[in-house]
Protein backbone atom coordinates (compact mmCIF):
# COMPACT_ATOMS: atom_id res chain seq x y z
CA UNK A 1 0.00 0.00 0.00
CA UNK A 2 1.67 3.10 -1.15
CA UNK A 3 1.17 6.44 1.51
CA UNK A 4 1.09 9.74 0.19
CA UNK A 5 0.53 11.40 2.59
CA UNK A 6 -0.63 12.18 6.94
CA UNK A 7 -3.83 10.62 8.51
CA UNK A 8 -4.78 11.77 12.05
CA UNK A 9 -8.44 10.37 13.38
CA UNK A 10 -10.16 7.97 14.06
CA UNK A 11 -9.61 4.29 12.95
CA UNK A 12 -12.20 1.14 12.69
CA UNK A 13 -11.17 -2.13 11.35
CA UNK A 14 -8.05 -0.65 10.51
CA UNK A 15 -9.61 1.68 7.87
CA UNK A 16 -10.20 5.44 8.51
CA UNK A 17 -13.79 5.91 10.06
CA UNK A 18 -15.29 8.70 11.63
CA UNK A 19 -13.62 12.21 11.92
CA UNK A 20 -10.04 12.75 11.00
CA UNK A 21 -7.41 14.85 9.12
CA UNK A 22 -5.47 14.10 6.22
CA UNK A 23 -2.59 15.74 4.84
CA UNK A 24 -1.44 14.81 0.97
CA UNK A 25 2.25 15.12 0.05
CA UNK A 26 1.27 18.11 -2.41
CA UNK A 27 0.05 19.79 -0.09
CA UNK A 28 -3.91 19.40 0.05
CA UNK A 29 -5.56 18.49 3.59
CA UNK A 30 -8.67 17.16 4.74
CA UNK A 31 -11.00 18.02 7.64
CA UNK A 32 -14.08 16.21 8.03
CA UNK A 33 -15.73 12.58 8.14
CA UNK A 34 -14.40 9.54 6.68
CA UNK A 35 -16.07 5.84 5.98
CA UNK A 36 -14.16 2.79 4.88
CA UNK A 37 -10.80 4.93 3.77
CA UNK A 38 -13.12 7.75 1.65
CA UNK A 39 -14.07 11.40 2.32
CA UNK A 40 -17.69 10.69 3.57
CA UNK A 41 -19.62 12.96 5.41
CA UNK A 42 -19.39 16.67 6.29
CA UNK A 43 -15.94 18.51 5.50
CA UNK A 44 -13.76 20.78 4.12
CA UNK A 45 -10.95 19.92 1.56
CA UNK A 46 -8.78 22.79 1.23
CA UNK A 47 -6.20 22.53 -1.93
CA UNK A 48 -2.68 23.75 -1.69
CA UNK A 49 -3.71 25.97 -4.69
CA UNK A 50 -5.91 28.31 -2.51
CA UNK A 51 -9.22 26.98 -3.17
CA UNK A 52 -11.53 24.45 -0.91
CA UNK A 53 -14.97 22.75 -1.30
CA UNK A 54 -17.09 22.19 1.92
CA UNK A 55 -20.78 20.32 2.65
CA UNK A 56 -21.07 16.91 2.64
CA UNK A 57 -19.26 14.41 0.09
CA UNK A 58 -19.86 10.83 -0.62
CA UNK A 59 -17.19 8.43 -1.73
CA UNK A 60 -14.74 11.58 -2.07
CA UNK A 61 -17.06 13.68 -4.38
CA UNK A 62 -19.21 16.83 -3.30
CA UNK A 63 -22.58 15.81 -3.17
CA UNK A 64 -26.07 17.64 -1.61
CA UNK A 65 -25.15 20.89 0.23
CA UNK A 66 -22.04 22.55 -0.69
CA UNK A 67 -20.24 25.44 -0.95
CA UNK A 68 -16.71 25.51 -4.10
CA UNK A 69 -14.01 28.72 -3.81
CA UNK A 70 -11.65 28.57 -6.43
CA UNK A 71 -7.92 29.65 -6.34
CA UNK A 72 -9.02 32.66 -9.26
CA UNK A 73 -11.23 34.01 -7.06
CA UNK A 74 -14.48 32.09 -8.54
CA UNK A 75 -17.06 30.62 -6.46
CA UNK A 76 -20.40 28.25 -6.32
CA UNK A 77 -22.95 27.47 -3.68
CA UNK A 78 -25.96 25.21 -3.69
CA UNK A 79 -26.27 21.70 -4.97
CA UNK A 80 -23.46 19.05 -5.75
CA UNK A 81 -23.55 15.88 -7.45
CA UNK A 82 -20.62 13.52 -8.05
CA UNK A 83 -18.34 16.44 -7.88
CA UNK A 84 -20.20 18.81 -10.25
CA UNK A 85 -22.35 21.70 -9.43
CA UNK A 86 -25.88 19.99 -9.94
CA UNK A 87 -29.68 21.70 -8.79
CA UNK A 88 -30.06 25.25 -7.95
CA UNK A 89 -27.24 27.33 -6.91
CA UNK A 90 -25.51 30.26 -7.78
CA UNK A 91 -21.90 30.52 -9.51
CA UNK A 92 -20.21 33.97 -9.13
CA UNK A 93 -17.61 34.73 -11.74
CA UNK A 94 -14.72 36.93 -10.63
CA UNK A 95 -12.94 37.81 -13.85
CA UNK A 96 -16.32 39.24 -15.05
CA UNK A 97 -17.62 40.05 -11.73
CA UNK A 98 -21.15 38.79 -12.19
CA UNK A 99 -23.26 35.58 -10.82
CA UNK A 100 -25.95 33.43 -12.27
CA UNK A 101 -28.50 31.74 -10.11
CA UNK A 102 -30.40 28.64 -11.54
CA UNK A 103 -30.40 25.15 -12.45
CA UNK A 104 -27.28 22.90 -12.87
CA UNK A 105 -26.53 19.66 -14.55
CA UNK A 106 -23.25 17.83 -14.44
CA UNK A 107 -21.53 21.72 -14.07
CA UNK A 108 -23.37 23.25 -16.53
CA UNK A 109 -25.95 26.24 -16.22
CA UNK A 110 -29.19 24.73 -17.76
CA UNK A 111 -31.75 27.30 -16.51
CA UNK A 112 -30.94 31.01 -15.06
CA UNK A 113 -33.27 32.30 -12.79
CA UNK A 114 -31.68 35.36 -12.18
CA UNK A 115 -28.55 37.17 -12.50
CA UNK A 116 -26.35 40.37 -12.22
CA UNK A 117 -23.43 41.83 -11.15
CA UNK A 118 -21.01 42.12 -8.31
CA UNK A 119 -21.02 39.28 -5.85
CA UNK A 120 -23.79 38.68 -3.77
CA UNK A 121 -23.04 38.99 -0.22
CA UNK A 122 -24.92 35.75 0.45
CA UNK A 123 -21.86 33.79 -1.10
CA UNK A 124 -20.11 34.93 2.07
CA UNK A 125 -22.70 33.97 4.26
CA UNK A 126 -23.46 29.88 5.69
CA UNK A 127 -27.05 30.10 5.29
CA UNK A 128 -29.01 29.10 1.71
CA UNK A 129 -31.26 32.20 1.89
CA UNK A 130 -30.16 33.33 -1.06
CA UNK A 131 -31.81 30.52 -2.39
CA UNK A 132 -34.96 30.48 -1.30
């Protein structure tokens, strides 16, 4: 079994399982739950890049509630499916300084409910009022 990288938490069967850290050799770490050696559960995976995802993931992959900040500054909150921005949410763009609000599928913007410009202070905030 090749390690690549720092695991601090707790263990079951000799498998990670429960809550624990984990710290990759290039740099990304791990906060959250784990079941049978994945990211399961609530977390936060912060990437030596800048960026993180948080909310809940399921065999390693964002999925339901979930908040994306990206190392250029972009940003998503809403739903999450396998990794990709999927349901309502909103995606703020910071090279062009605006946000859409709508539908997802597999990443992509399939219906905009609304839009405009600057980003909404709600991307800062925990709550989903923004989209309600």
């Amino acid at each position: 079994m090749e390690i690549d990288g720092i695991y601090e938490g707790a263990i079951e069967n000799e498998q990670k399982n429960g809550t624990g850290c984990y710290l990759w050799h290039n740099g990304n770490f791990y906060n959250g739950e784990w079941k049978n050696n994945q990211i399961n559960g609530k977390g936060t995976l912060y990437f030596s890049n800048g960026g993180l995802l948080t909310g809940s993931f399921l065999n390693g992959k964002l999925t339901g509630w979930g908040k994306g900040m990206y190392s250029n500054g972009d940003m998503y909150i809403g739903s999450w499916k396998d990794g990709f921005f999927h349901g309502r949410g909103v995606f703020y763009h910071k090279l062009t300084d605006d946000w859409k609000y709508g539908e997802f599928r597999e990443g992509a913007l399939t219906n905009s409910i609304k839009s405009g410009k600057q980003k909404p202070s709600s991307l800062s905030n925990k709550n989903r009022e923004f989209l309600l």
